[in-house]
N, C-alpha and C. Protein backbone atom coordinates (compact mmCIF):
# COMPACT_ATOMS: atom_id res chain seq x y z
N UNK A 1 0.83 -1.19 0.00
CA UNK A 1 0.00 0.00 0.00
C UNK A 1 0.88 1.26 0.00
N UNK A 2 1.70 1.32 0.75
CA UNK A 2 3.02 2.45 1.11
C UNK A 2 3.30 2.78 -0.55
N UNK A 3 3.55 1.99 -1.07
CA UNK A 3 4.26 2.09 -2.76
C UNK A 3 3.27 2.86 -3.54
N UNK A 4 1.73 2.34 -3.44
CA UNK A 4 0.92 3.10 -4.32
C UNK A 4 0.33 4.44 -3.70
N UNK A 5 0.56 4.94 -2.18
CA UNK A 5 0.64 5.95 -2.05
C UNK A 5 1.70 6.96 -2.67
N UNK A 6 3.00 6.42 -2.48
CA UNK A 6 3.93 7.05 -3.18
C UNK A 6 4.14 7.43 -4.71
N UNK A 7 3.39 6.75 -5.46
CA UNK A 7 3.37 6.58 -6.67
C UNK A 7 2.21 7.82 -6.88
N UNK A 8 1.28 7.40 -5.93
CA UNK A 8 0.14 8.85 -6.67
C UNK A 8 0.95 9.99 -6.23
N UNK A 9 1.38 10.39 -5.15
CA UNK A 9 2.17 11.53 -4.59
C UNK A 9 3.37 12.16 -5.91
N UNK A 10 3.96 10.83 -6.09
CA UNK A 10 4.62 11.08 -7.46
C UNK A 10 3.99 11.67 -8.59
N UNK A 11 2.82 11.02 -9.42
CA UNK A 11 2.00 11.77 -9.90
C UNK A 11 1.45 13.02 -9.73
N UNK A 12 0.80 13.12 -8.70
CA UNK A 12 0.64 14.67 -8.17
C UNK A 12 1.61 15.98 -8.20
N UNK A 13 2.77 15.20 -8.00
CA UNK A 13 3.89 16.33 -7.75
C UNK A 13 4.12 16.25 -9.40
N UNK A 14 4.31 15.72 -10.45
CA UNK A 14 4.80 15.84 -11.46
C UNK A 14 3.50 16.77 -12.20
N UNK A 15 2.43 16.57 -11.63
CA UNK A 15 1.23 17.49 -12.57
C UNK A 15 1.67 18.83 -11.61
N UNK A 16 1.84 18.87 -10.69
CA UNK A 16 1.65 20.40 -9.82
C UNK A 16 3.41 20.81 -10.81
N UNK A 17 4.50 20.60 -11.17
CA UNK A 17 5.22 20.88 -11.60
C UNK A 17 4.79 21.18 -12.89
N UNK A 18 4.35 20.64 -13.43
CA UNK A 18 3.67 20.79 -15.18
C UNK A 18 2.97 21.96 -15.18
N UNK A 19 2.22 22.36 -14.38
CA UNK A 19 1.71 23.86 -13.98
C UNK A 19 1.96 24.81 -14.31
N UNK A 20 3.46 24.66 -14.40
CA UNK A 20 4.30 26.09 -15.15
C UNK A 20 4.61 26.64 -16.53
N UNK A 21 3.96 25.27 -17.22
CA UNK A 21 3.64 25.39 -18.77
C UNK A 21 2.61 24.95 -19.33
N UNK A 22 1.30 25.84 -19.90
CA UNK A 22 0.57 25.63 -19.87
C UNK A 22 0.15 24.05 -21.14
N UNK A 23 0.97 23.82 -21.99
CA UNK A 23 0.68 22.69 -23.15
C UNK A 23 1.72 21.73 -22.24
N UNK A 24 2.07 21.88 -21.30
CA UNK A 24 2.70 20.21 -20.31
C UNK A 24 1.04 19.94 -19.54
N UNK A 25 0.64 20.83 -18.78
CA UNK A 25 -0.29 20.91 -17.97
C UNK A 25 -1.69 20.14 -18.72
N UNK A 26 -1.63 21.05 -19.61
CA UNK A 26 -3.01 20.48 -20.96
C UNK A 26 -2.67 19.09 -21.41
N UNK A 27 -1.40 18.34 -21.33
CA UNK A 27 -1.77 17.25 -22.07
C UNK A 27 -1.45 15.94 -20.56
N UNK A 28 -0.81 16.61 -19.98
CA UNK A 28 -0.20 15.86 -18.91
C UNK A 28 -1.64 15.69 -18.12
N UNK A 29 -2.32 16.76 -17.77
CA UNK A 29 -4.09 16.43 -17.26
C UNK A 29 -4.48 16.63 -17.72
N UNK A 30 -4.84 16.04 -18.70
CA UNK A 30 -6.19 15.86 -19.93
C UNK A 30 -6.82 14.84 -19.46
N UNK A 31 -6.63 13.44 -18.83
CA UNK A 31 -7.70 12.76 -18.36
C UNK A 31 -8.74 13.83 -17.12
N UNK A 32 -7.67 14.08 -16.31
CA UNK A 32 -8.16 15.06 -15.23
C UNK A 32 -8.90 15.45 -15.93
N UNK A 33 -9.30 16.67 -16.80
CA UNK A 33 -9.99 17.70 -17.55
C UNK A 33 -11.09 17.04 -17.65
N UNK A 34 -11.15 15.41 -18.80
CA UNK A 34 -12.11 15.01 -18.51
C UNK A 34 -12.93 14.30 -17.54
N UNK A 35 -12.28 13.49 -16.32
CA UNK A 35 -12.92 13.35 -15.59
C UNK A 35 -13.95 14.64 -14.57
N UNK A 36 -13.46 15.87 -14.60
CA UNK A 36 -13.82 17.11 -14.01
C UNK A 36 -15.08 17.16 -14.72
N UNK A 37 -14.83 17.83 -16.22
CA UNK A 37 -16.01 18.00 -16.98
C UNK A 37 -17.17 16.99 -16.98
N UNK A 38 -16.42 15.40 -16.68
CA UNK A 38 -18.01 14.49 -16.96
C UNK A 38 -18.58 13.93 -15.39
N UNK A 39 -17.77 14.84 -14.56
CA UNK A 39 -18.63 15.19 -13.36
C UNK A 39 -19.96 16.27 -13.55
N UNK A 40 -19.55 16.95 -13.78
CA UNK A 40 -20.64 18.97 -13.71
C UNK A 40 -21.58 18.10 -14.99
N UNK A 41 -21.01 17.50 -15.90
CA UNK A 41 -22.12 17.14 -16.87
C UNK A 41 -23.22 15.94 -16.24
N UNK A 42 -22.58 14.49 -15.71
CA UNK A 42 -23.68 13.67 -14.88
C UNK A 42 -24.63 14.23 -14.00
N UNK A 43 -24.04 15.26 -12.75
CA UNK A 43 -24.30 15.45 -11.84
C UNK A 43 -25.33 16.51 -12.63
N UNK A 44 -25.16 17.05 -13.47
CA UNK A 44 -26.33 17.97 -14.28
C UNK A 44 -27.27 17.28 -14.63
N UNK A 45 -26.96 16.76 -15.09
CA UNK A 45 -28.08 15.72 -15.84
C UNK A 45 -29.24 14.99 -15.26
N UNK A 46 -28.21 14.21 -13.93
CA UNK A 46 -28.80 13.99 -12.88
C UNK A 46 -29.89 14.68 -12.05
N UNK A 47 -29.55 16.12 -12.08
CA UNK A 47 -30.32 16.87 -10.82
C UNK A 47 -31.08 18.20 -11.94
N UNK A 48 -31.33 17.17 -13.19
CA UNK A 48 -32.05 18.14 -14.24
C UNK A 48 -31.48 19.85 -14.74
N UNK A 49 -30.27 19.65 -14.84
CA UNK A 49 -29.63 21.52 -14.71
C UNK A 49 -29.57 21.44 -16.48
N UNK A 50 -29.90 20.38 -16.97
CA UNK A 50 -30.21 20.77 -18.83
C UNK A 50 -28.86 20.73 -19.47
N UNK A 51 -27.68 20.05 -19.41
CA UNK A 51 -26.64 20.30 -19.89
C UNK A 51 -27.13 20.75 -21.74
N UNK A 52 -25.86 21.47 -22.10
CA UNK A 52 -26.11 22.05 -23.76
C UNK A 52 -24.95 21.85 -24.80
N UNK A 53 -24.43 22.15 -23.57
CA UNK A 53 -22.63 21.43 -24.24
C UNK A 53 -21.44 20.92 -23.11
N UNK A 54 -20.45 20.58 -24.35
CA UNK A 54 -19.32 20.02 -23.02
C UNK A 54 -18.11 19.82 -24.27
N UNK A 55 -16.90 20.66 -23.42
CA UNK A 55 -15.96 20.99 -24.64
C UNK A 55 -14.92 20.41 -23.49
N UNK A 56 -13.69 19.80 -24.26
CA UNK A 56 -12.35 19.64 -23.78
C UNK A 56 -11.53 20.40 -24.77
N UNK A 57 -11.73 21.33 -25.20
CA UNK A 57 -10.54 21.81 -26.41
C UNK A 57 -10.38 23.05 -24.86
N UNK A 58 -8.89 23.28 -24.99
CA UNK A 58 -8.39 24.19 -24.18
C UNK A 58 -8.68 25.39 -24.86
N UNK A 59 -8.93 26.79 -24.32
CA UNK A 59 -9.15 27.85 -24.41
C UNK A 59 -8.57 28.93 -23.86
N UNK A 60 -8.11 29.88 -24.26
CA UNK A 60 -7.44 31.39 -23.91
C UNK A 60 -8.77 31.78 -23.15
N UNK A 61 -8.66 32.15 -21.90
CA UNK A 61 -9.54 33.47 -21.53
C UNK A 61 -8.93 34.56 -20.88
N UNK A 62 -9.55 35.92 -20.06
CA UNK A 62 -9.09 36.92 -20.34
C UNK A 62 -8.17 36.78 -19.36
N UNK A 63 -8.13 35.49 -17.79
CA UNK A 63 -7.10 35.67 -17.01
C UNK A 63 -6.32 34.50 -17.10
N UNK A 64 -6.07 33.70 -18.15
CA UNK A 64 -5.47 32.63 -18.29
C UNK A 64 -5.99 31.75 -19.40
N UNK A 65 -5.91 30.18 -18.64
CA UNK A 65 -6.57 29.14 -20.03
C UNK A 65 -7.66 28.70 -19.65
N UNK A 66 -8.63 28.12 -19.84
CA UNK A 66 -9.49 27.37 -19.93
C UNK A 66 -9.65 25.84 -20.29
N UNK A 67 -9.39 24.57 -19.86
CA UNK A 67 -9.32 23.60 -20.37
C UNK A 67 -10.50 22.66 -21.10
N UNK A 68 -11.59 22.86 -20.32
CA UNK A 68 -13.15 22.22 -20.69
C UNK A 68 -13.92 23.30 -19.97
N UNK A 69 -15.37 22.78 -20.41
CA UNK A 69 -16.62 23.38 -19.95
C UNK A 69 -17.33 22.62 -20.45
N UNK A 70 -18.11 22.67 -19.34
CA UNK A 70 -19.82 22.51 -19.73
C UNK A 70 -21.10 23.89 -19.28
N UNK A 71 -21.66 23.53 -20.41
CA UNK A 71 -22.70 24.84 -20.32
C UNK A 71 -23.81 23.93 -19.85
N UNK A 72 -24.60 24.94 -19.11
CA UNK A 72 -25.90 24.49 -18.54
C UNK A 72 -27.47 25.50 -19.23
N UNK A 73 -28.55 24.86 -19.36
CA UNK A 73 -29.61 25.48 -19.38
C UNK A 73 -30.49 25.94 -18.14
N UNK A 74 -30.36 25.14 -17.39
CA UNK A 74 -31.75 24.60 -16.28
C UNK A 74 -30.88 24.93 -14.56
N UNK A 75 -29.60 25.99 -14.64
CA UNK A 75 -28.87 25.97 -12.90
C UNK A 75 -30.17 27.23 -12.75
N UNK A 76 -30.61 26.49 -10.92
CA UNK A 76 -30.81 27.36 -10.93
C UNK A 76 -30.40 27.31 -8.82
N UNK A 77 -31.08 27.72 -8.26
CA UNK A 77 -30.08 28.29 -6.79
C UNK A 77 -30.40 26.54 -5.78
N UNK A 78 -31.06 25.47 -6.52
CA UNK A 78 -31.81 24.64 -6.25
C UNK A 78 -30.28 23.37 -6.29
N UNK A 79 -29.83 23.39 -7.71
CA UNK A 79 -28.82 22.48 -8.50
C UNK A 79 -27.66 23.10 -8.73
N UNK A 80 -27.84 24.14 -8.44
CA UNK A 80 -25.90 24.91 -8.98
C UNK A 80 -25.28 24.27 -8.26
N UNK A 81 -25.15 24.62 -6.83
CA UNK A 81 -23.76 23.86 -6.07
C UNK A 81 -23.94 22.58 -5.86
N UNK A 82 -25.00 21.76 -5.88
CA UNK A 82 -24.01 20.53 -6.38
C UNK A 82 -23.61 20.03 -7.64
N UNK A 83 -24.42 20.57 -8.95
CA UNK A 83 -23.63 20.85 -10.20
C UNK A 83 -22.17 21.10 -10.14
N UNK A 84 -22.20 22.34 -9.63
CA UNK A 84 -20.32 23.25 -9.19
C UNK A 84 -19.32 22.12 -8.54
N UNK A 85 -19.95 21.77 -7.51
CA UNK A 85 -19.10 21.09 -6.51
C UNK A 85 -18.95 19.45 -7.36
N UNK A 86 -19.26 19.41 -8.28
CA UNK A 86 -18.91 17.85 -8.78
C UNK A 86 -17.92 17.25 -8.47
N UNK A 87 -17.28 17.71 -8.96
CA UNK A 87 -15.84 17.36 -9.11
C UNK A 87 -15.07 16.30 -7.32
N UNK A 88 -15.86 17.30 -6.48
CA UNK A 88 -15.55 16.80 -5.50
C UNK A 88 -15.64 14.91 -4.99
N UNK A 89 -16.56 14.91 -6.13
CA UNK A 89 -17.07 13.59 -5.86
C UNK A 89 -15.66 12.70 -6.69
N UNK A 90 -14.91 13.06 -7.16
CA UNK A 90 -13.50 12.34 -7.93
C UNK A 90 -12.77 11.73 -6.75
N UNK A 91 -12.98 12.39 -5.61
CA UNK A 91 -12.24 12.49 -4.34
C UNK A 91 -12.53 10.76 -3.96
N UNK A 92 -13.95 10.12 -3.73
CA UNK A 92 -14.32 8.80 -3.57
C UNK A 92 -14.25 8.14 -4.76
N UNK A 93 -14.16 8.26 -6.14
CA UNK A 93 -13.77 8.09 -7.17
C UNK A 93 -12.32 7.48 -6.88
N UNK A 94 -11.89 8.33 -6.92
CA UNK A 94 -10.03 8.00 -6.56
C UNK A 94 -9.77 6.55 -5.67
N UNK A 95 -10.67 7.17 -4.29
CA UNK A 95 -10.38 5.93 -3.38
C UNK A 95 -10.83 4.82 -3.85
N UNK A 96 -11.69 4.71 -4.18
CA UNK A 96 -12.65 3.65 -4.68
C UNK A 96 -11.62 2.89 -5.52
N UNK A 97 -10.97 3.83 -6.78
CA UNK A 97 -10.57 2.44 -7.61
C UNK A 97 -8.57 2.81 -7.34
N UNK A 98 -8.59 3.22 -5.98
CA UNK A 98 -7.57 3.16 -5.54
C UNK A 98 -7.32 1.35 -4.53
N UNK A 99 -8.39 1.84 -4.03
CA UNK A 99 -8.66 0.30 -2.92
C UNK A 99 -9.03 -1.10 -3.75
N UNK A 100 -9.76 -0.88 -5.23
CA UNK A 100 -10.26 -1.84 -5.89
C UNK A 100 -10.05 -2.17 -7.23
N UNK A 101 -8.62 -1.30 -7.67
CA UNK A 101 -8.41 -1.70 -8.94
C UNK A 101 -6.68 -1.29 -8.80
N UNK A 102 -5.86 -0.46 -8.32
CA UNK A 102 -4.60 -0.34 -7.76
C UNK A 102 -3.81 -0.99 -6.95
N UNK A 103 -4.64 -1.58 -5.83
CA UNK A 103 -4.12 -1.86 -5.20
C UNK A 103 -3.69 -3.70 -5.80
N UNK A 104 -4.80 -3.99 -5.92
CA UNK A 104 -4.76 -5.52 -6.47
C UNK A 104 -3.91 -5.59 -7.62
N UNK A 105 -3.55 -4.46 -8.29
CA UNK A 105 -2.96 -4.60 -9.83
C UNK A 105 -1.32 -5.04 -9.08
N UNK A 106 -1.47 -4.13 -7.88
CA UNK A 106 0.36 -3.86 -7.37
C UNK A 106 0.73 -5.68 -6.85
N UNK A 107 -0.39 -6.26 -6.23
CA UNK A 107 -0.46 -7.36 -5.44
C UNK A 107 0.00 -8.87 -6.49
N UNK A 108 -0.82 -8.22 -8.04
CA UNK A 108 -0.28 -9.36 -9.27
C UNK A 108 0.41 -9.32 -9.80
N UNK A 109 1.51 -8.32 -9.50
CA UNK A 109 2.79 -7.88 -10.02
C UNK A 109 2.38 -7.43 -11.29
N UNK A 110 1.32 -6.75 -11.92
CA UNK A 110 1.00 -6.08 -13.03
C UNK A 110 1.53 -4.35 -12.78
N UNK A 111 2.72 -4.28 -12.82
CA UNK A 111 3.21 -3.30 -12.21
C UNK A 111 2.75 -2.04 -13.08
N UNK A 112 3.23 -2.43 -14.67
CA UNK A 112 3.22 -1.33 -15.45
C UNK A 112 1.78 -0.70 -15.77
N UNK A 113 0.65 -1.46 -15.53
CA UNK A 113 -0.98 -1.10 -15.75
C UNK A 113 -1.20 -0.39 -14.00
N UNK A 114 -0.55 -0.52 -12.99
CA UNK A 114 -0.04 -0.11 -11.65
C UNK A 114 0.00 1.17 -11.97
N UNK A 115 1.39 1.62 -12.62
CA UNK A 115 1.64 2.84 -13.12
C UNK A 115 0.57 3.44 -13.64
N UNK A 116 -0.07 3.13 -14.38
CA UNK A 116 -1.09 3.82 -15.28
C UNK A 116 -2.54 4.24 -14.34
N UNK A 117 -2.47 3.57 -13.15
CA UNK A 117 -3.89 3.45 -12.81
C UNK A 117 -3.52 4.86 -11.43
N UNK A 118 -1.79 4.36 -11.17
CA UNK A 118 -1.60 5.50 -10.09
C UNK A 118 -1.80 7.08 -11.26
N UNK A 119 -1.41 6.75 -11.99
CA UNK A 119 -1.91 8.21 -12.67
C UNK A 119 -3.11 8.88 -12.85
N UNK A 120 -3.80 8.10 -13.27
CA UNK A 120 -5.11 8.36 -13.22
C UNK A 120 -5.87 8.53 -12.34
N UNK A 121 -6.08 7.59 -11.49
CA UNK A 121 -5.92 8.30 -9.89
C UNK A 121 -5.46 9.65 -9.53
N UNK A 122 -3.96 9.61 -9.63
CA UNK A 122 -3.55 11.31 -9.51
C UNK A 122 -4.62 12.41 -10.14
N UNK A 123 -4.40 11.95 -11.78
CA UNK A 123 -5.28 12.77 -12.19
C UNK A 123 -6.58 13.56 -11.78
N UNK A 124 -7.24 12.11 -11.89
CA UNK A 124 -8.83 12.52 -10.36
C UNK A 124 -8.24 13.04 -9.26
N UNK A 125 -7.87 13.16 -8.43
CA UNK A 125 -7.59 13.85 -7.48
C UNK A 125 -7.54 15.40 -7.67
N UNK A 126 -6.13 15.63 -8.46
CA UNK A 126 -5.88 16.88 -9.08
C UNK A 126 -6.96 17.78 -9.18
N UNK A 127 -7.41 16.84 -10.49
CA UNK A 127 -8.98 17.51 -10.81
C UNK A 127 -10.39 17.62 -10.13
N UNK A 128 -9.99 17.32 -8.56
CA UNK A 128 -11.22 17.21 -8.08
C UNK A 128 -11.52 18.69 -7.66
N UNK A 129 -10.47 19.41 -7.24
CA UNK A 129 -10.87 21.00 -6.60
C UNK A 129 -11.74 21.33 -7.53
N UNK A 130 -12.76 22.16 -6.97
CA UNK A 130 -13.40 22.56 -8.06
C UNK A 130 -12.42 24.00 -8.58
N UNK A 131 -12.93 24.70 -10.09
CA UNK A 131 -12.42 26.06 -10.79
C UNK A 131 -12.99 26.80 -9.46
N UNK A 132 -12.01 28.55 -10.09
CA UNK A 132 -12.93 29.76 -9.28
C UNK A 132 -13.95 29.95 -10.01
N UNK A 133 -14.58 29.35 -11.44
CA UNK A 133 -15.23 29.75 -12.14
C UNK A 133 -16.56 28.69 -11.40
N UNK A 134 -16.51 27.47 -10.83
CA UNK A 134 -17.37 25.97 -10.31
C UNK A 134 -17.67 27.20 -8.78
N UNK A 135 -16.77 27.84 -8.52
CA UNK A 135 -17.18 28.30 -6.94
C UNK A 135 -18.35 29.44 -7.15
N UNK A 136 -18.04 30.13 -8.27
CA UNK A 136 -18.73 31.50 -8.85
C UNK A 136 -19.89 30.90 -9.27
N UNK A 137 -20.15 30.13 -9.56
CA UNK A 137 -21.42 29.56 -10.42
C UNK A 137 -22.06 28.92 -9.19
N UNK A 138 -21.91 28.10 -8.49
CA UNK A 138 -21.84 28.09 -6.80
C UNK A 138 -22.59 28.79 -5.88
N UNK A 139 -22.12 29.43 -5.77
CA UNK A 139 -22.00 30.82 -5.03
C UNK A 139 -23.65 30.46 -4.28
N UNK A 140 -24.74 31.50 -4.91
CA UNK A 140 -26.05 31.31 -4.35
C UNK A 140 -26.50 30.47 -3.58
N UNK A 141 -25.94 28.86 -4.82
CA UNK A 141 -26.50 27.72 -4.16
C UNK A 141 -26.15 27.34 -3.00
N UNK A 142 -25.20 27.53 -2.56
CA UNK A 142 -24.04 27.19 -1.38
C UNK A 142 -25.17 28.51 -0.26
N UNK A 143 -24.97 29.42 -0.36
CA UNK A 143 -25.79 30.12 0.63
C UNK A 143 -26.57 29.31 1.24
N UNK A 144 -27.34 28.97 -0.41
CA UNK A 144 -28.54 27.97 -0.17
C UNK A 144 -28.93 27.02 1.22
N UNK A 145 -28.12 26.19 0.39
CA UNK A 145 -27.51 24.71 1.34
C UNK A 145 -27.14 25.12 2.56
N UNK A 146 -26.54 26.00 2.90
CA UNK A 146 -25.51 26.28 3.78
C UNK A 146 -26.55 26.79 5.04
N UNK A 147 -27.47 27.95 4.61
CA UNK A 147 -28.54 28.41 5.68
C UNK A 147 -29.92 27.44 5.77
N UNK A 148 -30.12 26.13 4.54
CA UNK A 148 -30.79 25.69 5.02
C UNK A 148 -30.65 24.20 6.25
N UNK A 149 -29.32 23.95 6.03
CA UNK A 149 -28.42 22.82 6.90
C UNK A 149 -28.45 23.78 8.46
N UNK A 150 -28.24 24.99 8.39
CA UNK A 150 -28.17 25.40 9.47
C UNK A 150 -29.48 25.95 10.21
N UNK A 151 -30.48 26.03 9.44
CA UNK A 151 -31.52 26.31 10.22
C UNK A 151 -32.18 24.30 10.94
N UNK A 152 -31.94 23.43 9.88
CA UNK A 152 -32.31 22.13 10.56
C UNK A 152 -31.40 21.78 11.72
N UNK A 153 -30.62 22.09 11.55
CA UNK A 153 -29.69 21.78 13.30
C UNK A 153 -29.76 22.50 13.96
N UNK A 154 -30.16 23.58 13.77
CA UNK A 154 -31.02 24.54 15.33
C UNK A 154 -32.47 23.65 15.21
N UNK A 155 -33.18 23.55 14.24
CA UNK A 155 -34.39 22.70 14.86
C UNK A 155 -34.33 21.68 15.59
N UNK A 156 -33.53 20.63 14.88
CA UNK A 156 -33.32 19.75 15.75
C UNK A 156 -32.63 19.60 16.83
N UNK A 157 -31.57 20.45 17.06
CA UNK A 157 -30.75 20.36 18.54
C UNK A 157 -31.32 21.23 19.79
N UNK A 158 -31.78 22.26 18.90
CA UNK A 158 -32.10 23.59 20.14
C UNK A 158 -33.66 23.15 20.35
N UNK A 159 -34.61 23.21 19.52
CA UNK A 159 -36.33 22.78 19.36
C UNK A 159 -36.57 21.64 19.43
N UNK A 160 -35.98 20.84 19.47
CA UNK A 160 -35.98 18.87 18.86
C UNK A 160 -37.49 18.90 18.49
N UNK A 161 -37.10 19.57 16.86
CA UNK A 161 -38.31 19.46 16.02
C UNK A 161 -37.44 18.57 15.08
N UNK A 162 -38.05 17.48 14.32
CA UNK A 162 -39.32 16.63 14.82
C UNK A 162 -39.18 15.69 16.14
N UNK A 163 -39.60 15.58 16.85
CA UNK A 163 -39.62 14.84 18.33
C UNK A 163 -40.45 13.67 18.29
């Protein structure tokens, strides 16, 4: 287990180094990119937000690059943040076929498909933060969530409504 921690750490550190050029970064996490994007797109789809498109071609914008997007029809303060926050879900993604497809690969001495899977892994990880652009789009919904989670735990702790 020690080894395939090290190996994603390895990964990780070689994408956070790639960072500094943007066509190392673009091709080096391009799975990332797409695993990110076909988060915000399921999780749309899922919770009815109307997806319209979904691009992986990298893009110039006015404060940097852009790697993917997906456009939505249907966000509204109901589905944005967990639309936004997709990505987060790569996080059990990772573990998942860290514990059930990595680990066993390392155990059959399939070392070199090992390699490939610690990457990808990395990748998901990487790509799980959401953009400032996933937080901005966010934004409302998160209020949302946020004051309605907190008004049920004053009901229930302070009122013990429902009793």
């Amino acid at each position: 287990m020690t080894y395939s921690i090290l190996l994603i750490i390895f990964w990780l550190a070689l994408l956070l180094a790639a960072q500094q050029r943007i066509w190392h970064i673009a091709l080096l996490g391009f799975p990332g990119v797409v695993l990110h994007e076909l988060m915000h797109f399921l999780v749309g789809l899922i919770l009815f937000a109307k997806p319209t498109s979904f691009s992986l071609i990298p893009q110039r914008v006015k404060n940097g690059w852009q790697f993917g997007s997906v456009s939505f029809r249907g966000l509204n303060f109901i589905n944005a943040a967990p639309v936004a926050y997709a990505p987060l879900l790569l996080v059990g993604v990772a573990w998942f076929a860290f514990h059930h497809w990595m680990l066993p690969l390392f155990f059959a001495g399939q070392y070199f498909v090992w390699i490939a899977a610690g990457y990808l892994i990395a990748c998901g990880l990487f790509s799980s933060i959401p953009s400032s652009t996933d937080v901005k789009v966010g934004g409302i919904s998160t209020l949302f969530w946020l004051t309605l989670g907190a008004a049920a735990f004053y009901c229930h702790y302070y009122l013990h409504w429902p009793s």
